[in-house]
N, C-alpha and C. Protein backbone atom coordinates (compact mmCIF):
# COMPACT_ATOMS: atom_id res chain seq x y z
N UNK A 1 5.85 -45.88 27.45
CA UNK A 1 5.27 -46.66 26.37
C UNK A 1 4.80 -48.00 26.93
N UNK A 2 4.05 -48.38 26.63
CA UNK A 2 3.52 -49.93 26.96
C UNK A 2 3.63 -50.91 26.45
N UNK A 3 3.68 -52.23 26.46
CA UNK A 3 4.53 -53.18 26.05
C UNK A 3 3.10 -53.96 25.72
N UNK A 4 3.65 -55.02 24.95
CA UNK A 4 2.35 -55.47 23.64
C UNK A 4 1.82 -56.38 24.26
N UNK A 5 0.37 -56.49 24.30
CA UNK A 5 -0.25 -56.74 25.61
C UNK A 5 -0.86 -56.62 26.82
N UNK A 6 -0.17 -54.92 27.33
CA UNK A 6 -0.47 -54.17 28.85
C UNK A 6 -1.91 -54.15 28.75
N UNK A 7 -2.21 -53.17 27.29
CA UNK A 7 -3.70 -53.00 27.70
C UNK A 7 -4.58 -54.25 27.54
N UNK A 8 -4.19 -54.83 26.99
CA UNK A 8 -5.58 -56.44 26.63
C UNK A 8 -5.15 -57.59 27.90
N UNK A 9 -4.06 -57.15 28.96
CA UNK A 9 -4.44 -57.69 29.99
C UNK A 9 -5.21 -57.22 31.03
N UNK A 10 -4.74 -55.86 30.99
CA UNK A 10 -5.92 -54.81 31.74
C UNK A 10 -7.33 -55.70 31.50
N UNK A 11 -8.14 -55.80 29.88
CA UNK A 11 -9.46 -55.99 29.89
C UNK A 11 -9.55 -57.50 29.95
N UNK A 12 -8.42 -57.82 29.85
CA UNK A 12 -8.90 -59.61 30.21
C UNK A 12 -9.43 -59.45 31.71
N UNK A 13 -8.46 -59.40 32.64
CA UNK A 13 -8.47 -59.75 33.92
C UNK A 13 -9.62 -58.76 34.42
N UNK A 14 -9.88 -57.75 33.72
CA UNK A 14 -11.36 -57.14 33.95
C UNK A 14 -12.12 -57.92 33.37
N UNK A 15 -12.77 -59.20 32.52
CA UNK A 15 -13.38 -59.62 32.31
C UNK A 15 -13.30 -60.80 33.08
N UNK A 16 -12.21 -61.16 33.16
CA UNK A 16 -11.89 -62.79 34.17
C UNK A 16 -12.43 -62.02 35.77
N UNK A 17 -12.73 -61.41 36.49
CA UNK A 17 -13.10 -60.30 37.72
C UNK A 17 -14.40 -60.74 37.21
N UNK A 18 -14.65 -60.00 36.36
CA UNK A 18 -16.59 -60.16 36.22
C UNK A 18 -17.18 -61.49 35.88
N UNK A 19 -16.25 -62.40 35.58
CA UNK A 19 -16.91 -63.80 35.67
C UNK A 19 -16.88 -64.12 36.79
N UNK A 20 -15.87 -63.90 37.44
CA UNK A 20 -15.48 -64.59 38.93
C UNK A 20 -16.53 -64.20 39.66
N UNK A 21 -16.96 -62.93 39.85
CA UNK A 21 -18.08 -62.23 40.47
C UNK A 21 -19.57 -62.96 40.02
N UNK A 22 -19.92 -62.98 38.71
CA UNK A 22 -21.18 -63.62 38.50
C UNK A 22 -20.93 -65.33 38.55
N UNK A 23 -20.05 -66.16 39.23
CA UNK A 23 -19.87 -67.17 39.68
C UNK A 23 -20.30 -67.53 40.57
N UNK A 24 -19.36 -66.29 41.69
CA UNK A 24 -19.97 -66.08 43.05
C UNK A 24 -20.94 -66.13 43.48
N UNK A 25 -22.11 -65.65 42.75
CA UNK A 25 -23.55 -65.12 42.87
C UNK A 25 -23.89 -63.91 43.08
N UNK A 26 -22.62 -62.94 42.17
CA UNK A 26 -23.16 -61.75 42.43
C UNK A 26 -24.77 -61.40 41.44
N UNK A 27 -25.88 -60.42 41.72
CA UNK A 27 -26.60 -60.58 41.72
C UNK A 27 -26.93 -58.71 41.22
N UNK A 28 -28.03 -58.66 40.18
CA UNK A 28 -28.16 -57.07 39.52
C UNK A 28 -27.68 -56.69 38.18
N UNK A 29 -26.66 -56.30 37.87
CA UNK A 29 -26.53 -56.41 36.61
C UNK A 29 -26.51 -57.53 35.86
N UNK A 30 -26.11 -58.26 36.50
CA UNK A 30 -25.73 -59.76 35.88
C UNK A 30 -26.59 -60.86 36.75
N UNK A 31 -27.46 -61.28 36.40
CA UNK A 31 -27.98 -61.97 37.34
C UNK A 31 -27.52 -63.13 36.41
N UNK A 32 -27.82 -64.05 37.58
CA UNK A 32 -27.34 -65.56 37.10
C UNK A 32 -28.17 -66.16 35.99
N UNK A 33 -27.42 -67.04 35.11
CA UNK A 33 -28.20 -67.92 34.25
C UNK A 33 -29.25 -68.37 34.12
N UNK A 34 -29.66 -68.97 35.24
CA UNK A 34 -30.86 -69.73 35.12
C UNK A 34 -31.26 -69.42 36.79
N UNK A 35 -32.19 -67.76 37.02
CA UNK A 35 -32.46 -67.84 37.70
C UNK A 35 -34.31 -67.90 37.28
N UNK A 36 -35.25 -67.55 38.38
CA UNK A 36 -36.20 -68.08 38.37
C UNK A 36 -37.08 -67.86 37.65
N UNK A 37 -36.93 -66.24 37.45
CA UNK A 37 -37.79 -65.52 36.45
C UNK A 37 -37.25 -65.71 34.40
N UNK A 38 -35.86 -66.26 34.46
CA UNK A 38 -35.18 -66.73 33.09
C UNK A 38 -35.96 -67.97 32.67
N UNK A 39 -35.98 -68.95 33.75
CA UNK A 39 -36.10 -70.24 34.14
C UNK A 39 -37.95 -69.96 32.78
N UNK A 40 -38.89 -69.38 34.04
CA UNK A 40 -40.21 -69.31 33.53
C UNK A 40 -40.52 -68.61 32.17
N UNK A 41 -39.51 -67.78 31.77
CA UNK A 41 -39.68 -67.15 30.49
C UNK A 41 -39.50 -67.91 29.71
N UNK A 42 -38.35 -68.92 29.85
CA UNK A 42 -38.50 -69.89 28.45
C UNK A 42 -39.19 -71.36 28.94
N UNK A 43 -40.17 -71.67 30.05
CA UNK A 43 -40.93 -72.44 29.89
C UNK A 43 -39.98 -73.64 30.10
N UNK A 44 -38.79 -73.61 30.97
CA UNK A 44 -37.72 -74.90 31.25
C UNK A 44 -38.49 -75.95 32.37
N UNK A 45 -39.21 -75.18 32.96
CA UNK A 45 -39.68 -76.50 33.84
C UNK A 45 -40.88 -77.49 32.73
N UNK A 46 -41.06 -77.23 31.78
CA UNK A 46 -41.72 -78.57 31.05
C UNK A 46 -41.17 -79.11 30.16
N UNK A 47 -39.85 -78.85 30.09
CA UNK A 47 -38.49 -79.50 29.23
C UNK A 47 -38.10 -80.92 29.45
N UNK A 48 -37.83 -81.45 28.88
CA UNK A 48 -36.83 -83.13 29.54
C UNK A 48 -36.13 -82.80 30.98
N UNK A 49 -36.05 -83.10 31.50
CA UNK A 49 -35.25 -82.78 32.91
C UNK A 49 -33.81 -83.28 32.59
N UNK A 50 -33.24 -85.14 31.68
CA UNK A 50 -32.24 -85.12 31.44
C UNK A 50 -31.54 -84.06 30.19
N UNK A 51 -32.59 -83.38 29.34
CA UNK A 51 -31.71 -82.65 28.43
C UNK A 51 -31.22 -81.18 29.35
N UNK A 52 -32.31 -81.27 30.09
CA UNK A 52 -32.02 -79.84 30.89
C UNK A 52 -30.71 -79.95 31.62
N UNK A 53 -30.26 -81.17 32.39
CA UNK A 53 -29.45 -80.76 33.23
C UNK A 53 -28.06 -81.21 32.17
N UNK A 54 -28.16 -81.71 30.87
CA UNK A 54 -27.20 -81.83 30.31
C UNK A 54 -26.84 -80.18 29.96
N UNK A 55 -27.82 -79.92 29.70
CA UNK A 55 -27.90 -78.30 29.18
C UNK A 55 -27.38 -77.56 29.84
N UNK A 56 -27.70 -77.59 31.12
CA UNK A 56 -26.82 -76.57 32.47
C UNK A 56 -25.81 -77.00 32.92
N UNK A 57 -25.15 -78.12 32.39
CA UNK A 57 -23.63 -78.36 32.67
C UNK A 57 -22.84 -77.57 31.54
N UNK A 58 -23.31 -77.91 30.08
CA UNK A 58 -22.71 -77.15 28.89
C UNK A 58 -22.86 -75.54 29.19
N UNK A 59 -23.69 -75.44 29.68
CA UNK A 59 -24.21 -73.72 29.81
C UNK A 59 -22.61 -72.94 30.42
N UNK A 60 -22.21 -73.83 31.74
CA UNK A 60 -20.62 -73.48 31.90
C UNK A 60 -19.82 -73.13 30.87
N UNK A 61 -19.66 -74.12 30.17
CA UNK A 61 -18.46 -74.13 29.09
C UNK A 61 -19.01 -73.72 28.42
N UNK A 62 -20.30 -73.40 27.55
CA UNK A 62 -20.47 -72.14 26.67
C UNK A 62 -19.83 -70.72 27.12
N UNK A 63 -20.01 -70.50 28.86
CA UNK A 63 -19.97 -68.95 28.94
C UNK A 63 -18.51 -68.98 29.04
N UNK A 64 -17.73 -69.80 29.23
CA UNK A 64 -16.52 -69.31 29.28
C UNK A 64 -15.70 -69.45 27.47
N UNK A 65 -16.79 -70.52 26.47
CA UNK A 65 -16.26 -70.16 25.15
C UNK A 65 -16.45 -68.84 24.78
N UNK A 66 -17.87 -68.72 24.94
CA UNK A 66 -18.26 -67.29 24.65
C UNK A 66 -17.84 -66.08 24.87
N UNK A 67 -17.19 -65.79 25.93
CA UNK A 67 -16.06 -64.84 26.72
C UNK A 67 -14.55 -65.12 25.95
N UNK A 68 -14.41 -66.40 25.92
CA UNK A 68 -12.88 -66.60 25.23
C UNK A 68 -13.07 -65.86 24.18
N UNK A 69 -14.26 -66.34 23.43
CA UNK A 69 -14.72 -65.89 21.75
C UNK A 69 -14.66 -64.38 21.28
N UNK A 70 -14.96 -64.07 22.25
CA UNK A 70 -15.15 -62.12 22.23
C UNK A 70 -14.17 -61.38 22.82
N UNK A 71 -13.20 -62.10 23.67
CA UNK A 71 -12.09 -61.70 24.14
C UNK A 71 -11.14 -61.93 23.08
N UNK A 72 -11.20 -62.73 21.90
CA UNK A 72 -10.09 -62.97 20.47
C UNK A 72 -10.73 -61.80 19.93
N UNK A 73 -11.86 -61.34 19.81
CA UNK A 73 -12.61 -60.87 18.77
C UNK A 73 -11.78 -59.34 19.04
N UNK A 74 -12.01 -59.08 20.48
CA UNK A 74 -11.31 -58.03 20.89
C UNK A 74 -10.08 -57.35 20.96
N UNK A 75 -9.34 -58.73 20.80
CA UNK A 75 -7.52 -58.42 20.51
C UNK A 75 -8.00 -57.88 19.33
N UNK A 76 -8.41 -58.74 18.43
CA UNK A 76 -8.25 -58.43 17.00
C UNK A 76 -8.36 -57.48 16.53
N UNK A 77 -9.64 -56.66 17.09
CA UNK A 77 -10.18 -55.47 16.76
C UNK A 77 -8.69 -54.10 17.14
N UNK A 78 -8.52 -54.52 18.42
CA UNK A 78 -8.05 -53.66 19.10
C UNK A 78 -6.91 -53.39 18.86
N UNK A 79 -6.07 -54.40 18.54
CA UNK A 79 -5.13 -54.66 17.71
C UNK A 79 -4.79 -53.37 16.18
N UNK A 80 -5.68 -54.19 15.70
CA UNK A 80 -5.70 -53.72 13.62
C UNK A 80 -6.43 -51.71 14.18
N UNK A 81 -7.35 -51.44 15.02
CA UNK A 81 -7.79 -50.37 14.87
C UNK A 81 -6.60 -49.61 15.36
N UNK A 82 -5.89 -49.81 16.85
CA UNK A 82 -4.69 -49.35 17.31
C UNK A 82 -3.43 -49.24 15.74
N UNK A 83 -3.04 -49.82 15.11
CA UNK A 83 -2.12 -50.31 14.26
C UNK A 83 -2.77 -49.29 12.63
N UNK A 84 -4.21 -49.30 12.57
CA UNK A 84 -4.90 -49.21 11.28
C UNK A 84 -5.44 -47.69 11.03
N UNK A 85 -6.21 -47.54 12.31
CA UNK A 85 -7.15 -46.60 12.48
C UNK A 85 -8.62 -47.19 11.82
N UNK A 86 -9.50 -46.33 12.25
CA UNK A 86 -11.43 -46.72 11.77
C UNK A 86 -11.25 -48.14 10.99
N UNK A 87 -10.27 -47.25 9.93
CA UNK A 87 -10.83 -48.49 8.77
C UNK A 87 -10.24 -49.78 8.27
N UNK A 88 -9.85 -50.06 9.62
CA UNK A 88 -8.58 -51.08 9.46
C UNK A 88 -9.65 -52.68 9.16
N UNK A 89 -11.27 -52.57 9.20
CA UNK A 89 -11.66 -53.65 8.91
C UNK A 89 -12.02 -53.50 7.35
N UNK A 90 -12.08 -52.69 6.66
CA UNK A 90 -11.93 -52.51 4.89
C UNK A 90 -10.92 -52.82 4.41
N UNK A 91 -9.73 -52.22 5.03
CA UNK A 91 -8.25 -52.19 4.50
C UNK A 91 -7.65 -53.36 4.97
N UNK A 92 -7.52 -54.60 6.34
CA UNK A 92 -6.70 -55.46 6.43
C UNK A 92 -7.54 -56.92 7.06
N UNK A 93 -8.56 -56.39 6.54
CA UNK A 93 -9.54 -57.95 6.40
C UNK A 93 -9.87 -58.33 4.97
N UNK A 94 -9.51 -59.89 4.52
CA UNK A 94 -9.91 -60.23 3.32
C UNK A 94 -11.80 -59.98 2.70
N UNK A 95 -11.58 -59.73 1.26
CA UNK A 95 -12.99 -59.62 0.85
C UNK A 95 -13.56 -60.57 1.73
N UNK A 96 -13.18 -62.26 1.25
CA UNK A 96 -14.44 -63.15 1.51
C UNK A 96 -14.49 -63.28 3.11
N UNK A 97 -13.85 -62.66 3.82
CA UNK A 97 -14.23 -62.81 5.33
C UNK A 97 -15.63 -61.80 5.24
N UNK A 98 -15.04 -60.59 4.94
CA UNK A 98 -15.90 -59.56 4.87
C UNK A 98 -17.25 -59.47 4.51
N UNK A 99 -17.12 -60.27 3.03
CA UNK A 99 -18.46 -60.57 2.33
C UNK A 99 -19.20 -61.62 3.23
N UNK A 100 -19.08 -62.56 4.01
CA UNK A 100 -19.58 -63.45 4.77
C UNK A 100 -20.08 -62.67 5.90
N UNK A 101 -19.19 -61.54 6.73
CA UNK A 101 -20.18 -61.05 7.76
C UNK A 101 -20.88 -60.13 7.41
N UNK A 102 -20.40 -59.49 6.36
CA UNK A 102 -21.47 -58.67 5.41
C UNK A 102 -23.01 -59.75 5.29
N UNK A 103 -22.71 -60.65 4.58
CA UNK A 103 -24.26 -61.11 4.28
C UNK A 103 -24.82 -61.65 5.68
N UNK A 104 -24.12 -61.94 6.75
CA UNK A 104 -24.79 -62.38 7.73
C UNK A 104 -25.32 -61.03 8.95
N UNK A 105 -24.64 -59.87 8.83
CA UNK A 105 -25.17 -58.67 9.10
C UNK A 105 -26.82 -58.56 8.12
N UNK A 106 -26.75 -58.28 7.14
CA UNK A 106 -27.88 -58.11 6.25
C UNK A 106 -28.90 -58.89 6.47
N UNK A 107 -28.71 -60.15 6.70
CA UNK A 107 -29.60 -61.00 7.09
C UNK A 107 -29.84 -60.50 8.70
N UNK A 108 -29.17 -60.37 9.75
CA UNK A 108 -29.90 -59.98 10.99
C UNK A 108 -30.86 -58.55 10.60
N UNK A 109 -30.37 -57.63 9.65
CA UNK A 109 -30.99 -56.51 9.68
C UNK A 109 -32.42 -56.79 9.06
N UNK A 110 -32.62 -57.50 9.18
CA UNK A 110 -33.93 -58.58 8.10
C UNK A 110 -34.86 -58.92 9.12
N UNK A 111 -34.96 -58.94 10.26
CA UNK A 111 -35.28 -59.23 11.49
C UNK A 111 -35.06 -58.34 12.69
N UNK A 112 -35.65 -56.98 12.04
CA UNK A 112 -35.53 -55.76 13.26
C UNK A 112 -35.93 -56.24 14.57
N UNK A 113 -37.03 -57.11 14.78
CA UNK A 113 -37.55 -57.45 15.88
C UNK A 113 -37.37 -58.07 16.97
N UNK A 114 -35.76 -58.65 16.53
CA UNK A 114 -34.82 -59.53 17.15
C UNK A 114 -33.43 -58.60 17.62
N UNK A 115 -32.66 -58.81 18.72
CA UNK A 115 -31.78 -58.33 18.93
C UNK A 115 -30.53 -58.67 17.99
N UNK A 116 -29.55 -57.82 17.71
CA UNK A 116 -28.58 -58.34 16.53
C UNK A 116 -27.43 -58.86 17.51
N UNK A 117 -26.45 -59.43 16.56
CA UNK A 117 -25.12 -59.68 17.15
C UNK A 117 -24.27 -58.64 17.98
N UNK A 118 -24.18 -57.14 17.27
CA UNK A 118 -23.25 -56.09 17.54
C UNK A 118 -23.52 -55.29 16.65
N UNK A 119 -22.50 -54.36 17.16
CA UNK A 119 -22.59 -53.17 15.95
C UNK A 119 -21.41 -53.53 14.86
N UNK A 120 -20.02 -53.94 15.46
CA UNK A 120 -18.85 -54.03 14.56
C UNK A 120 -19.23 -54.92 13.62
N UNK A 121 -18.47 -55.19 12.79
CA UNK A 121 -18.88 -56.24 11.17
C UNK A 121 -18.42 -57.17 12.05
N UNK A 122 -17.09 -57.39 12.64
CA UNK A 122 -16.11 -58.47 13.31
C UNK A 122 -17.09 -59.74 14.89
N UNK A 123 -18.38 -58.81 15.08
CA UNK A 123 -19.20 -59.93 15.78
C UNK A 123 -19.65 -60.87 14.63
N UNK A 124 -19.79 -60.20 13.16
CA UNK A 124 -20.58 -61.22 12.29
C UNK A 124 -19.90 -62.03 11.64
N UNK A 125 -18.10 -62.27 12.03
CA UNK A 125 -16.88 -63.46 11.43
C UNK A 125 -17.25 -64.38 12.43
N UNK A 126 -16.90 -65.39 11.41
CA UNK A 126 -16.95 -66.94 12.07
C UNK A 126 -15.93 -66.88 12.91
N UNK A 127 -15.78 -67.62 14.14
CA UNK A 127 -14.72 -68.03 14.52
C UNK A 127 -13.51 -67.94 14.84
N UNK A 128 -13.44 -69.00 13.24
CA UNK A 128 -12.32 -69.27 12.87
C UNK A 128 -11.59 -68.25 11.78
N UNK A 129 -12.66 -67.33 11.22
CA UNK A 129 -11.71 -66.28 10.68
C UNK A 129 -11.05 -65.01 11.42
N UNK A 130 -11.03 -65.14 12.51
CA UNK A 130 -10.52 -64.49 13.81
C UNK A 130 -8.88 -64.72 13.30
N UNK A 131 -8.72 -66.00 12.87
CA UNK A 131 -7.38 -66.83 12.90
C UNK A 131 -6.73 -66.04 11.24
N UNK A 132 -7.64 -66.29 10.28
CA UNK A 132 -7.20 -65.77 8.91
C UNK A 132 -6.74 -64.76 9.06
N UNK A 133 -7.47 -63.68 10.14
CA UNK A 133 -7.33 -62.03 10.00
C UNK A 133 -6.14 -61.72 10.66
N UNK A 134 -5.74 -62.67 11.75
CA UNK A 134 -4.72 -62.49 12.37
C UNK A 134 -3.19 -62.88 11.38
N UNK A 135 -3.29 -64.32 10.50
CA UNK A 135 -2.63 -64.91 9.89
C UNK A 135 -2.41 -63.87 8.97
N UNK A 136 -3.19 -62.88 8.01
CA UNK A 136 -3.22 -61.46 7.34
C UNK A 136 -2.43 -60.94 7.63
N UNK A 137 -2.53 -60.54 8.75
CA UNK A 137 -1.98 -59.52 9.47
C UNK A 137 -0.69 -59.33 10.73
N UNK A 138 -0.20 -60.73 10.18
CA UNK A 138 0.66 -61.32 11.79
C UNK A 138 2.29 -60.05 11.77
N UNK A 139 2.07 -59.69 11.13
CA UNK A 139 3.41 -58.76 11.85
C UNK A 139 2.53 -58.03 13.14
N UNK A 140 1.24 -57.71 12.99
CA UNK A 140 1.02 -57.09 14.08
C UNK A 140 0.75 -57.77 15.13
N UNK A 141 0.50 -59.14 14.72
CA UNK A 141 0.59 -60.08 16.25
C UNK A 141 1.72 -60.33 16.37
N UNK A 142 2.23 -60.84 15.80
CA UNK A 142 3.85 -61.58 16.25
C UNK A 142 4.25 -61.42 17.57
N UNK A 143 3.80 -60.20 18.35
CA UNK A 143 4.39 -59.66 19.73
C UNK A 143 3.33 -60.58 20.64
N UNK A 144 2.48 -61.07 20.29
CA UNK A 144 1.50 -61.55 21.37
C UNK A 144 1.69 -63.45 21.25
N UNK A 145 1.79 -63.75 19.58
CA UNK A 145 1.93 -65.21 19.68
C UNK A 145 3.13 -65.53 19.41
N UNK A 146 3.48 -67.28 19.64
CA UNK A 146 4.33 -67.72 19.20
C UNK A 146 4.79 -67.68 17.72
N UNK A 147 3.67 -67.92 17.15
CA UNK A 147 3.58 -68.70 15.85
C UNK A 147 1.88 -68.56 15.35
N UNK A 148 1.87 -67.95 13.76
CA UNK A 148 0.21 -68.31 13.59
C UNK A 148 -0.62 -69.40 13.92
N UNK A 149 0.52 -70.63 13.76
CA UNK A 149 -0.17 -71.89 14.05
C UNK A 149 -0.41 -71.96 15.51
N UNK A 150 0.63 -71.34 16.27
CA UNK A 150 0.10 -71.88 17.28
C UNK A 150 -1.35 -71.02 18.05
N UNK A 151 -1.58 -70.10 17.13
CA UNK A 151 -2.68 -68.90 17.61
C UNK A 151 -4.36 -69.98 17.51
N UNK A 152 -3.38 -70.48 15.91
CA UNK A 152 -4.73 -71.53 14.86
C UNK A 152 -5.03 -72.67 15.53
N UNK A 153 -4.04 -73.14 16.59
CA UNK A 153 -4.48 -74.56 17.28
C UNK A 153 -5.30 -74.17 18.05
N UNK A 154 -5.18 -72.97 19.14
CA UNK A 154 -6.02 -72.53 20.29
C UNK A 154 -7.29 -72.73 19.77
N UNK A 155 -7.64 -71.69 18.64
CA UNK A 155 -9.26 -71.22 18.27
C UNK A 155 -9.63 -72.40 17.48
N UNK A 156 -9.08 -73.37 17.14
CA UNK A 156 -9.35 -74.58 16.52
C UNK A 156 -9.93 -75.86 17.32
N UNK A 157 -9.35 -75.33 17.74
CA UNK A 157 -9.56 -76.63 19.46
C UNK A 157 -10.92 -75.97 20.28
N UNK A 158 -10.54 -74.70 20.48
CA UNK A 158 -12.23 -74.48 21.35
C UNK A 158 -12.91 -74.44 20.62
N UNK A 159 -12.61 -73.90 18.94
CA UNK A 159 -14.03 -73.92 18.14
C UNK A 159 -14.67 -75.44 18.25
N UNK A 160 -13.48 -76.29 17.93
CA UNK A 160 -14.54 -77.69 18.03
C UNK A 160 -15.29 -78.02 19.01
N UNK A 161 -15.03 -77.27 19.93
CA UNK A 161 -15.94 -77.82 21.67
C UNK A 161 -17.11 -77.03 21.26
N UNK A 162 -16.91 -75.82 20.80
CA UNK A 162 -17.95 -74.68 20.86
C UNK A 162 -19.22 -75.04 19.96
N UNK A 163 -18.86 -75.94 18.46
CA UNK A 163 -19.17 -76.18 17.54
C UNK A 163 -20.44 -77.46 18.41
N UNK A 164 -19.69 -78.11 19.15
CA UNK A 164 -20.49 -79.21 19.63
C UNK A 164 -21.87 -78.63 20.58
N UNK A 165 -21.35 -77.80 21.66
CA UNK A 165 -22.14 -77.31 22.10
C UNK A 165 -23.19 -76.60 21.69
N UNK A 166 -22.94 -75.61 20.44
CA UNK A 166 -23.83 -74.70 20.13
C UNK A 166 -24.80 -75.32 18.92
N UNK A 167 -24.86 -76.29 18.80
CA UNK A 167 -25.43 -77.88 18.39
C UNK A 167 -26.05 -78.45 18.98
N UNK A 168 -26.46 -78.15 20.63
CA UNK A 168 -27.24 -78.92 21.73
C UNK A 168 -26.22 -80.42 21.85
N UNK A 169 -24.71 -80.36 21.74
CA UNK A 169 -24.30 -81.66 22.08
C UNK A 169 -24.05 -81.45 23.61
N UNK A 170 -23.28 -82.04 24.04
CA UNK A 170 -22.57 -82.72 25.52
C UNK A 170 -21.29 -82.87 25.10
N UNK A 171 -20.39 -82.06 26.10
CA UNK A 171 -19.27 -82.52 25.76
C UNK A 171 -18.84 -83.53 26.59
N UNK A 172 -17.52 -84.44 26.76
CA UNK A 172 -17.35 -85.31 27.86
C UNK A 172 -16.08 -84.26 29.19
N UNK A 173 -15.76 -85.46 30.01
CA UNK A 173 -14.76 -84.24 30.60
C UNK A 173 -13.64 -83.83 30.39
N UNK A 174 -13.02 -85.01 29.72
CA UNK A 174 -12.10 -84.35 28.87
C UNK A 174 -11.88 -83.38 27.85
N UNK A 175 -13.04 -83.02 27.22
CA UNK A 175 -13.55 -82.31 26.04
C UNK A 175 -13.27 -80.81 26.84
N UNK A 176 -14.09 -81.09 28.22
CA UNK A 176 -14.33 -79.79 29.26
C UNK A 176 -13.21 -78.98 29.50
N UNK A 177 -12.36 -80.34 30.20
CA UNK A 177 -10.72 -80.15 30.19
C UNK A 177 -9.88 -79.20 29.41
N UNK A 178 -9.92 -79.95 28.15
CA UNK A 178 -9.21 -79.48 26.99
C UNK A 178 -9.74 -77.85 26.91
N UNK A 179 -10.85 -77.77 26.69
CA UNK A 179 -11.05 -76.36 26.71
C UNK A 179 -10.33 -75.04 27.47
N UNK A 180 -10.43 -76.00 29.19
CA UNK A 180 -10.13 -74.59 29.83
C UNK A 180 -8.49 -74.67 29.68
N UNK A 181 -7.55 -75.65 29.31
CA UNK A 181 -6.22 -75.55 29.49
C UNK A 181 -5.97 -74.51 27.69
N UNK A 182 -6.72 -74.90 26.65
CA UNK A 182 -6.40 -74.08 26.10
C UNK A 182 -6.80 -72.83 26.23
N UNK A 183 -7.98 -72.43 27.13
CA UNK A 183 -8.07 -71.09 27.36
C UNK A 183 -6.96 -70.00 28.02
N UNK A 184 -6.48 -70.91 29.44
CA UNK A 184 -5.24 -70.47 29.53
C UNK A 184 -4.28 -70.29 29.34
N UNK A 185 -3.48 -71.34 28.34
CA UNK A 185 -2.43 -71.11 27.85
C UNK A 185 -2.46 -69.76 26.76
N UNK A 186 -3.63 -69.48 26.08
CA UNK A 186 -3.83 -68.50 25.27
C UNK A 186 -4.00 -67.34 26.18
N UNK A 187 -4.82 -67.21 27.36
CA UNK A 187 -4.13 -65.94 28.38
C UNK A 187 -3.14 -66.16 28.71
N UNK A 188 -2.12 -66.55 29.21
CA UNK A 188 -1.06 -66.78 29.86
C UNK A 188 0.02 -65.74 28.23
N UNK A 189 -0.07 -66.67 27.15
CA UNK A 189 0.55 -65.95 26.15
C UNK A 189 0.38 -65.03 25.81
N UNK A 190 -1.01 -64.13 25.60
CA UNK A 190 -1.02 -62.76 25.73
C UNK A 190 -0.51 -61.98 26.91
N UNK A 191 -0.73 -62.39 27.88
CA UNK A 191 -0.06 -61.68 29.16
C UNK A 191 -1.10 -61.31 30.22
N UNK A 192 -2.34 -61.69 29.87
CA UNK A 192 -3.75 -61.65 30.59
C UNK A 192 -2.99 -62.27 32.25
């Protein structure tokens, strides 16, 4: 039997591997951020040069929110479907979470011409209702966190960095800081 956690460290540290690798400069599936042919598609060389390079410092700490972000998204899922079966996002997610990625699904489907979020409803929750669904549902976390709150400080704290960034702000370095120590302490507590 496996102990709560085995498998979602398996796919962490398979995802923490594939960052490390497209860090490196691995190159093909994943090509880097801002390489030359990305660069000319969106027309960056006639940009501000200071917003740009503010931009490619945040671009860091987006990809590692963004990875944190979908790596919660993924307990969660993986979690309630293991515990639920199929329909564990009808049966142990609240309406108004639901109704919110409901209307924000509907609205991408409004815009065939654009790539969508995902297929699951759970790419189209905010955030921070990552935290509600868990708070719902915490007998089935209990094995992974301390405490709901302390699940709610993690995603609270990077949401605010994330919130800034995905806003075109700048964070400072402490801001930077703060991020990656709560990223780890939240792997470290799952068992990643």
């Amino acid at each position: 039997m496996t102990q709560p956690g085995e498998p979602y460290e398996f796919v962490f540290r398979a995802l923490l591997t594939e960052q490390a690798l497209d860090s490196a400069g691995r190159r093909g599936r994943h090509s880097g951020l801002f390489d030359h042919d990305l660069e000319a598609a969106v027309s960056l060389d006639l940009l501000n040069e200071h917003f740009v390079a503010n931009a490619r410092r945040m671009a860091v700490v987006y990809t590692a929110v963004a990875a944190f972000e979908n790596m919660v998204r993924d307990l969660v899922s993986g979690v309630l479907l293991e515990a639920y079966g199929e329909n564990w996002w009808q049966t142990r997610v609240s309406e108004r979470v639901r109704r919110r990625a409901e209307g924000r699904r509907e609205d991408e489907q409004k815009h065939r011409f654009h790539k969508q979020r995902g297929e699951a409803p759970i790419y189209y929750s905010e955030f921070g209702d990552l935290i509600n669904i868990i708070r719902a549902n915490w007998s089935d976390f209990e094995a992974f966190f301390p405490t709901p709150e302390w699940a709610a400080s993690i995603v609270e704290a990077v949401e605010r960095s994330r919130n800034v960034i995905m806003h075109s702000g700048t964070l400072d370095a402490e801001d930077v800081a703060r991020v990656g120590i709560h990223i780890r302490d939240w792997i470290k507590q799952v068992g990643a």
